[in-house]
Protein backbone atom coordinates (compact mmCIF):
# COMPACT_ATOMS: atom_id res chain seq x y z
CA UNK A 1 159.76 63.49 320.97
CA UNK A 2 157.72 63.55 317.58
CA UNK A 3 157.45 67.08 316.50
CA UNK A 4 153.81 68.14 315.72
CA UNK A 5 154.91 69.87 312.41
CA UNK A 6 156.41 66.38 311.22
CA UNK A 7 152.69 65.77 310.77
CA UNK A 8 152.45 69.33 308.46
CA UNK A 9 155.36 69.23 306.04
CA UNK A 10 153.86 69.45 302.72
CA UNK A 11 150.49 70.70 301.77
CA UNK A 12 148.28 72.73 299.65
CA UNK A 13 145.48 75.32 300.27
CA UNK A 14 141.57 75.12 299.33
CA UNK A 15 141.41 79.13 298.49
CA UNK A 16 138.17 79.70 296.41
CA UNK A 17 135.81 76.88 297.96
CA UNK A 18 134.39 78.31 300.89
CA UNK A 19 136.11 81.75 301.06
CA UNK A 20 136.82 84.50 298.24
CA UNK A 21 134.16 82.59 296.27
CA UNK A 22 132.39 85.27 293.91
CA UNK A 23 129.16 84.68 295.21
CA UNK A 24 127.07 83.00 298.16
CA UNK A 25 126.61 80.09 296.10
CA UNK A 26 126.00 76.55 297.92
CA UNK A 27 125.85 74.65 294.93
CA UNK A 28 129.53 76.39 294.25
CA UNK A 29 130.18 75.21 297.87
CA UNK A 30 128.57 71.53 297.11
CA UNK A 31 131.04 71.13 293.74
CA UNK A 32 134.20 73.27 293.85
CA UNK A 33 135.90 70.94 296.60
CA UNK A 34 134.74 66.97 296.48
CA UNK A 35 135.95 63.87 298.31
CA UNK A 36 137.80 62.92 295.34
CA UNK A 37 139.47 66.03 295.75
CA UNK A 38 140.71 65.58 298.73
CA UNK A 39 141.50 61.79 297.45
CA UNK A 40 143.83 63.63 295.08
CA UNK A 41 145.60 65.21 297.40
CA UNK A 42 146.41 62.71 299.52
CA UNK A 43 147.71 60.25 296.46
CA UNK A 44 150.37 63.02 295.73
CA UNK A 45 151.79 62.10 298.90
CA UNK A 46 150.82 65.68 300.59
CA UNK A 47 149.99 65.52 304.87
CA UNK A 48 147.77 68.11 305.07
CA UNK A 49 145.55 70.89 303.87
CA UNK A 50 144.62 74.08 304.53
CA UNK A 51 140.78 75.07 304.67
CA UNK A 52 140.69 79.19 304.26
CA UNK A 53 136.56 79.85 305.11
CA UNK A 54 134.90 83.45 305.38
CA UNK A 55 132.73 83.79 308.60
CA UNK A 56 129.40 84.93 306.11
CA UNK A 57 129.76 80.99 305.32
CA UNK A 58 128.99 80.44 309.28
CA UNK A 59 127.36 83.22 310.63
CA UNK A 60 125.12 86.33 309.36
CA UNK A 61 125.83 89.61 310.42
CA UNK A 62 121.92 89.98 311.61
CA UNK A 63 122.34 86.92 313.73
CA UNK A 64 125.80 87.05 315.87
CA UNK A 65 126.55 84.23 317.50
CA UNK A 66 124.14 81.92 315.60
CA UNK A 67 126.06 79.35 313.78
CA UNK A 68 124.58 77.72 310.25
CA UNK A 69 124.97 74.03 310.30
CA UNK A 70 124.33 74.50 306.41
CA UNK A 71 127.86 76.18 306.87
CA UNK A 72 129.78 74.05 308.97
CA UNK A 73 129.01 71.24 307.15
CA UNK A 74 131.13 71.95 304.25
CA UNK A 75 134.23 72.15 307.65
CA UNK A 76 132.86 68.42 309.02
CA UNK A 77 133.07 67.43 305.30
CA UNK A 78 136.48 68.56 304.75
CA UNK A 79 137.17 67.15 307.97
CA UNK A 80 135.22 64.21 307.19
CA UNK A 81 137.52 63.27 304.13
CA UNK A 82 141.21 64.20 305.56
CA UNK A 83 140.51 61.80 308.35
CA UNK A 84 139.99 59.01 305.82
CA UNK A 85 142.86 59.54 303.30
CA UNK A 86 145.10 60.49 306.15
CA UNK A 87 145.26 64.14 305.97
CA UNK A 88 145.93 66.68 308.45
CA UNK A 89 143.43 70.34 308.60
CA UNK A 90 144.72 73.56 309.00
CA UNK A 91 141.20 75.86 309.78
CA UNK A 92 142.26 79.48 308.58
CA UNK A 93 140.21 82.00 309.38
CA UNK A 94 140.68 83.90 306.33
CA UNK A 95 137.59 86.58 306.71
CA UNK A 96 136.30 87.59 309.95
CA UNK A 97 134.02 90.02 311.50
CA UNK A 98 135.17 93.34 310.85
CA UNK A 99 138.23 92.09 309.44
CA UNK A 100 139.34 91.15 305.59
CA UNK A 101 143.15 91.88 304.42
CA UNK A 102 141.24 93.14 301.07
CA UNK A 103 139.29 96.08 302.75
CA UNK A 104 141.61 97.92 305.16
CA UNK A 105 139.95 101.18 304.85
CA UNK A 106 136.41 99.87 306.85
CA UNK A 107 137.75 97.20 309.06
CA UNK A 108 136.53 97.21 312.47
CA UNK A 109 137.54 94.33 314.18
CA UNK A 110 140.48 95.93 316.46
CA UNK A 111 138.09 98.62 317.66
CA UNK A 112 134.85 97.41 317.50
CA UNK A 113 134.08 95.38 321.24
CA UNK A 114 131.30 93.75 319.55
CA UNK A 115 133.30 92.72 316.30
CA UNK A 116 135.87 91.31 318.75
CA UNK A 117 133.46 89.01 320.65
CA UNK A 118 132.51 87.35 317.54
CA UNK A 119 136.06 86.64 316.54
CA UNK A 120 136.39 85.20 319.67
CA UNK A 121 132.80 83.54 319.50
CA UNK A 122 133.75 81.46 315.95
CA UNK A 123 136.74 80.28 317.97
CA UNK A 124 135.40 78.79 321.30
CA UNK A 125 132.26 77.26 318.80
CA UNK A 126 135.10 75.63 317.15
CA UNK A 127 136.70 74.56 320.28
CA UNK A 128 133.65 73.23 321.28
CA UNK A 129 132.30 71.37 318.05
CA UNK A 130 135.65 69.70 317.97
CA UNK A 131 137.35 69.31 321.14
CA UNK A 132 137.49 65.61 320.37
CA UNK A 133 139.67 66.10 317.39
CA UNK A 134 143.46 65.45 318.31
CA UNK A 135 146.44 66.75 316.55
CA UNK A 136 144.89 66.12 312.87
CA UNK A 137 143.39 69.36 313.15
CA UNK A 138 145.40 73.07 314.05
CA UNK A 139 143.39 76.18 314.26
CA UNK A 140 144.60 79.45 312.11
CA UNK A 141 143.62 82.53 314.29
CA UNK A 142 143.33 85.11 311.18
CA UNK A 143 144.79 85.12 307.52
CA UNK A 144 147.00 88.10 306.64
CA UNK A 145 146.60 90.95 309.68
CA UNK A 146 147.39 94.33 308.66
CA UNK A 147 148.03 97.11 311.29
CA UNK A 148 149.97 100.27 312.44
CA UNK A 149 151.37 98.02 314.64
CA UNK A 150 151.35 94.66 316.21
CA UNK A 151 150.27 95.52 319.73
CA UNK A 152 146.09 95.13 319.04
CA UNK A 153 147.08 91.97 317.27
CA UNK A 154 148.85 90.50 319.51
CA UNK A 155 146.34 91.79 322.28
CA UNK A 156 143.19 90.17 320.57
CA UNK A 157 145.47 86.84 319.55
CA UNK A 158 146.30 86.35 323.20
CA UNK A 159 142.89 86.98 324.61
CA UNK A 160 141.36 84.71 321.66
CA UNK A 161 144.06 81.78 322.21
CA UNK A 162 143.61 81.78 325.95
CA UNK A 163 139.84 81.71 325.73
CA UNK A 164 140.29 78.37 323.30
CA UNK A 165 142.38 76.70 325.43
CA UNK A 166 139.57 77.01 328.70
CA UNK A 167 137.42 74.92 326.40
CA UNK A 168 140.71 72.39 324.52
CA UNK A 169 143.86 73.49 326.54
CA UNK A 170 145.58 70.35 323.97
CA UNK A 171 144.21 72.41 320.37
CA UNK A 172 147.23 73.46 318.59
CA UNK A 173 146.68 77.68 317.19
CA UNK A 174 148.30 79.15 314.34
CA UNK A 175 149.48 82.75 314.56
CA UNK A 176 150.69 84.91 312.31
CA UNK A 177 152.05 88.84 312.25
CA UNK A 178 151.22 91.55 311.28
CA UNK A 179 151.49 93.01 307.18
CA UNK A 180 149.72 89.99 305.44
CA UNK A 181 152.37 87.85 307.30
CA UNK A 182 154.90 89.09 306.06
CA UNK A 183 158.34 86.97 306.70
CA UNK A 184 160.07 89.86 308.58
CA UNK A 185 157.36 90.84 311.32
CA UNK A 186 157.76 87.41 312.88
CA UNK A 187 159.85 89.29 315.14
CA UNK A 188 157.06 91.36 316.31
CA UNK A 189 154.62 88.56 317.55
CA UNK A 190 154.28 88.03 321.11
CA UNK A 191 155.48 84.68 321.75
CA UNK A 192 153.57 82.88 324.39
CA UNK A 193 156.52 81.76 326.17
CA UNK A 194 154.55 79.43 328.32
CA UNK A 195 152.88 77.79 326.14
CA UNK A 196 154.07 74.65 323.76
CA UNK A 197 150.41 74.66 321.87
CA UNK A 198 151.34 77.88 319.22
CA UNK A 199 152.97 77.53 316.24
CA UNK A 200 153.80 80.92 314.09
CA UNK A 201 153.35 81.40 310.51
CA UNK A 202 154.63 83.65 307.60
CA UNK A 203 153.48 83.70 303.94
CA UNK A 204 156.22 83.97 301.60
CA UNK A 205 155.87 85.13 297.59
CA UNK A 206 159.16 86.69 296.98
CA UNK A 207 160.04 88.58 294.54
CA UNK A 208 156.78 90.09 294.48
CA UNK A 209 157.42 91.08 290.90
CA UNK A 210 158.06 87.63 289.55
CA UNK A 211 155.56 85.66 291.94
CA UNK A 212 152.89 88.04 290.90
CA UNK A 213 153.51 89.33 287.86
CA UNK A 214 150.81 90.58 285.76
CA UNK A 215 148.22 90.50 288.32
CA UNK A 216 145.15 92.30 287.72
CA UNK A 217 144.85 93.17 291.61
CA UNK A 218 148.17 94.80 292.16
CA UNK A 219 149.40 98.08 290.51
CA UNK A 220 153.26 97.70 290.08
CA UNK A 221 151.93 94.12 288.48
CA UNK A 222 149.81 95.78 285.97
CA UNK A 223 152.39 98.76 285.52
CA UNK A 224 155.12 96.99 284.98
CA UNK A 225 153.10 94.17 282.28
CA UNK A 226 156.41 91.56 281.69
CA UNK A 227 157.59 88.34 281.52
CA UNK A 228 159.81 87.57 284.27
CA UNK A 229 161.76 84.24 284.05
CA UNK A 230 163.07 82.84 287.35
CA UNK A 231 166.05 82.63 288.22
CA UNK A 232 167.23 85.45 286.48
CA UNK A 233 167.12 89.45 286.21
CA UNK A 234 164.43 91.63 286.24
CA UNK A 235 164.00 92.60 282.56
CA UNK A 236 163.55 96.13 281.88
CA UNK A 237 163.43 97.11 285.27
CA UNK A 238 165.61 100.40 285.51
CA UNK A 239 163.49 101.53 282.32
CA UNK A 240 160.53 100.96 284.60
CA UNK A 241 161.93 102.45 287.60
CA UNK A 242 162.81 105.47 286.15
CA UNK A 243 159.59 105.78 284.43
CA UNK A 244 157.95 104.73 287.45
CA UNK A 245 160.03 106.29 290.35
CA UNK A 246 156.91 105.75 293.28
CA UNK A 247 158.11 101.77 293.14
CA UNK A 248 161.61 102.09 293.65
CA UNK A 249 161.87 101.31 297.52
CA UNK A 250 162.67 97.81 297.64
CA UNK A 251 162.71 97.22 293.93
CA UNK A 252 165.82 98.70 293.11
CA UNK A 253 167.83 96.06 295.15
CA UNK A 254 166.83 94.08 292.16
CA UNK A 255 168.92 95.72 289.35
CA UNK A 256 172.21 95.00 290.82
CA UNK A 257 170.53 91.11 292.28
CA UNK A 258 169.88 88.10 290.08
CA UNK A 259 166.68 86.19 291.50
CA UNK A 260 168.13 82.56 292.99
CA UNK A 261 168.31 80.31 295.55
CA UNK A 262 170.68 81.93 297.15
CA UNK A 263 168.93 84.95 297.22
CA UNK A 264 165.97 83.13 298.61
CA UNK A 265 167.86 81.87 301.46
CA UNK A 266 168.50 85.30 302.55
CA UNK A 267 164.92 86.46 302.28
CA UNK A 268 163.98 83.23 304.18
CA UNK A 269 166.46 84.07 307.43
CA UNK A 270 163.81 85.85 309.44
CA UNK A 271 162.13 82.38 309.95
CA UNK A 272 165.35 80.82 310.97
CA UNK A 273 166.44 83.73 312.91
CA UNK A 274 162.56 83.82 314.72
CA UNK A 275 163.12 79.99 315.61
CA UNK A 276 166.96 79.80 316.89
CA UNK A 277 165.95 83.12 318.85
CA UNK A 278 162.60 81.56 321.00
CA UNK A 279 162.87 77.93 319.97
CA UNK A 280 159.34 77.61 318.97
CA UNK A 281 158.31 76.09 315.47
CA UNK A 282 157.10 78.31 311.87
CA UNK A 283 155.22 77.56 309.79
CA UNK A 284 154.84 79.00 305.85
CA UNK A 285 151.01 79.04 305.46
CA UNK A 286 150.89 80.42 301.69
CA UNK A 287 153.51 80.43 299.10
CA UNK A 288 153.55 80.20 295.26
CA UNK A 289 153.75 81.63 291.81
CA UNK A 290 151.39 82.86 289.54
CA UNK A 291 149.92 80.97 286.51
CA UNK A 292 150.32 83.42 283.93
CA UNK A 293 154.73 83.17 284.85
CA UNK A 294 156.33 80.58 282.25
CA UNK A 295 155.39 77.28 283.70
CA UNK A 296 159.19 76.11 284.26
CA UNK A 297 160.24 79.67 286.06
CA UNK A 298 157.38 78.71 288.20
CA UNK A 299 158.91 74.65 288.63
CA UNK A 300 162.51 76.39 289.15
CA UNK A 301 161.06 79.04 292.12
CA UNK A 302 159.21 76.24 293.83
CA UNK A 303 161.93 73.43 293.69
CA UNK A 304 164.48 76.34 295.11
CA UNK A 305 161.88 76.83 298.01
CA UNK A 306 160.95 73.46 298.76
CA UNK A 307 164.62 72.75 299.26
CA UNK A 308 165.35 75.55 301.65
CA UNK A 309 162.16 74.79 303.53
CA UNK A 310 162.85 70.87 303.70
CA UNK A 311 166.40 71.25 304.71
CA UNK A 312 165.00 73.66 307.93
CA UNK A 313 161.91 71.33 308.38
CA UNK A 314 159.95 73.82 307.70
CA UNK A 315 156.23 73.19 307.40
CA UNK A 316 154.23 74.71 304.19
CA UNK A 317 150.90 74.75 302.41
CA UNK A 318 151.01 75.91 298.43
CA UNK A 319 148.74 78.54 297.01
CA UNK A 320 146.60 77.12 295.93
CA UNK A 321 145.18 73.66 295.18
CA UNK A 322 141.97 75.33 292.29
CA UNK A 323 142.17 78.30 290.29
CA UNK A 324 142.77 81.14 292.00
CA UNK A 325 145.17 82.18 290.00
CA UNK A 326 148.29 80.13 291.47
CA UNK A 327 146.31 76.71 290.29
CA UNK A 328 147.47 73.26 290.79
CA UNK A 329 144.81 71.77 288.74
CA UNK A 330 141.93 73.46 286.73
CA UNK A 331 138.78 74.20 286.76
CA UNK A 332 138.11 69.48 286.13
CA UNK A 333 140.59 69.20 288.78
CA UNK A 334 143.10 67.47 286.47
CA UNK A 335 146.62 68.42 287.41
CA UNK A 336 148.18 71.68 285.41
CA UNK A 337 152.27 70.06 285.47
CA UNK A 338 153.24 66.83 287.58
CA UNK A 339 156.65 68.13 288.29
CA UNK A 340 155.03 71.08 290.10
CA UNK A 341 153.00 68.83 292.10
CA UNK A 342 155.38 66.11 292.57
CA UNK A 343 157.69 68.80 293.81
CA UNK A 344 155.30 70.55 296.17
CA UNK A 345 154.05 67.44 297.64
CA UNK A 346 157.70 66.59 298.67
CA UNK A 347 158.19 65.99 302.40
């Protein structure tokens, strides 16, 4: 029996177009992402996408529960346009209600009754707009969740997938735990044991340090300001430790451990582990290296990761397809590197 991640082996994410976009802009939303985009896309031989959107695109937080076609036609569009050059759609929720992995300090959606209802409400609309879309299209509960705990995730997941399937019991959800997906809290979702319609997902950028060096948004990035090469050492990382002793947890495994593939593998076992354990399929949702790393350390990094995630059939969608700092083409859409494209479009 075909496995429905077959379908969602290689692809790329559309970060920037219709969420984290700078402003409220619909002539940004008109030109950042075209048809001949998605054209692109398709000729590098990837199966999919995946379509992060922020709720404000959809839905004002005056009018709950009132949904702006002007919104949802940039979705249709997208959908639109993978339909005819063969493409598969993720739909990632990757700003809610009450909930962005960028403000932790006023989120509100795992308290707020009312903030909850609209998470819920964006889903069943969805369910509804496009119950007659088969397995081309997989829905992406919330991007990056971070909690105390998993419990109120996995409360408001379960309550949110069961309402979507009384509307499409055949939509496929993707769900993710808890610390901006991190690879190791797979272990605390709660599987739906009874159900064959979930697939779980994990971002992976590790090492932190190399995939995001130098950038702007993280502290240790800025603090430690180098060029790391991959594979490799860390260079001038004791200097920086000892200078810097509030990063050491988890960094100092690094100056006795050479970045490589086989390191990788072992950072990548709590996906295998998650799926020999309850048999159901992952899926990597975000992965990738910045822009400002040396272009082949970023070619090495991804070929070592495509590899690992090929030989496990392991689905994955690159960070990300414009700009955004991880770019696969610029600002003209015209490709940064072929061999980092023809490598992350491998299936």
């Amino acid at each position: 029996m075909k496995n429905i991640m077959d379908n969602y082996q290689a692809g790329v994410n559309l970060g920037g177009w219709i969420s984290q976009y700078r402003t409220y802009d619909h002539d940004h939303f008109k030109s950042f992402i075209v048809e001949e985009d998605i054209k692109q896309i398709a000729s590098w031989g990837m199966d999919h996408v995946r379509l992060p959107f922020n709720y404000r695109v959809l839905e004002d937080d005056n009018k709950p529960f009132e949904y702006k076609e002007s919104g949802l036609a940039y979705v249709d569009s997208c959908l639109k346009w993978c339909k005819k050059y063969g493409l598969n759609l993720i739909l990632d929720l990757h700003e809610a209600p009450g909930y962005f992995f960028g403000t932790l300090d006023s989120n509100s959606l795992f308290t707020d009754r009312h903030m909850k209802d609209r998470f819920i409400g964006i889903w069943t609309m969805f369910a509804e707009r496009y119950k007659s879309e088969g397995d081309n299209l997989i829905f992406e509960l919330l991007n990056e969740v971070v909690e105390p705990n998993s419990d109120r995730w996995n409360e408001l997941a379960h309550e949110t997938i069961k309402e979507i399937h009384k509307i499409d019991e055949e939509r496929y959800i993707i769900y993710g735990g808890n610390h901006y997906s991190a690879i190791y809290e797979l272990k605390n979702i709660d599987v739906l044991k009874d159900s064959d319609r979930i697939i779980y997902t994990y971002h992976f950028y590790h090492p932190f340090l190399f995939t995001h060096q130098r950038a702007g948004w993280s502290q240790i990035c800025v603090d430690f300001d180098a060029t790391i090469d991959y594979p490799g050492m860390i260079p001038g990382l004791k200097e920086f430790l000892d200078a810097y002793p509030q990063y050491k947890a988890g960094n100092d495994f690094f100056l006795d451990h050479e970045m490589n593939k086989k390191l990788m593998e072992g950072d990548m076992q709590p996906a295998l582990d998650f799926m020999e354990a309850t048999g159901k399929p992952v899926y990597c949702g975000e992965y990738g290296v910045i822009d400002v790393a040396p272009m082949q350390s970023r070619i090495n990094w991804h070929r070592d990761f495509i590899d690992i995630t090929k030989k496990h059939k392991i689905g994955r969608a690159v960070w990300s397809y414009k700009l955004m700092n991880f770019a696969l083409v610029d600002e003209n859409s015209k490709p940064v590197n072929e061999e980092l494209i023809r490598i992350v479009s491998e299936k």
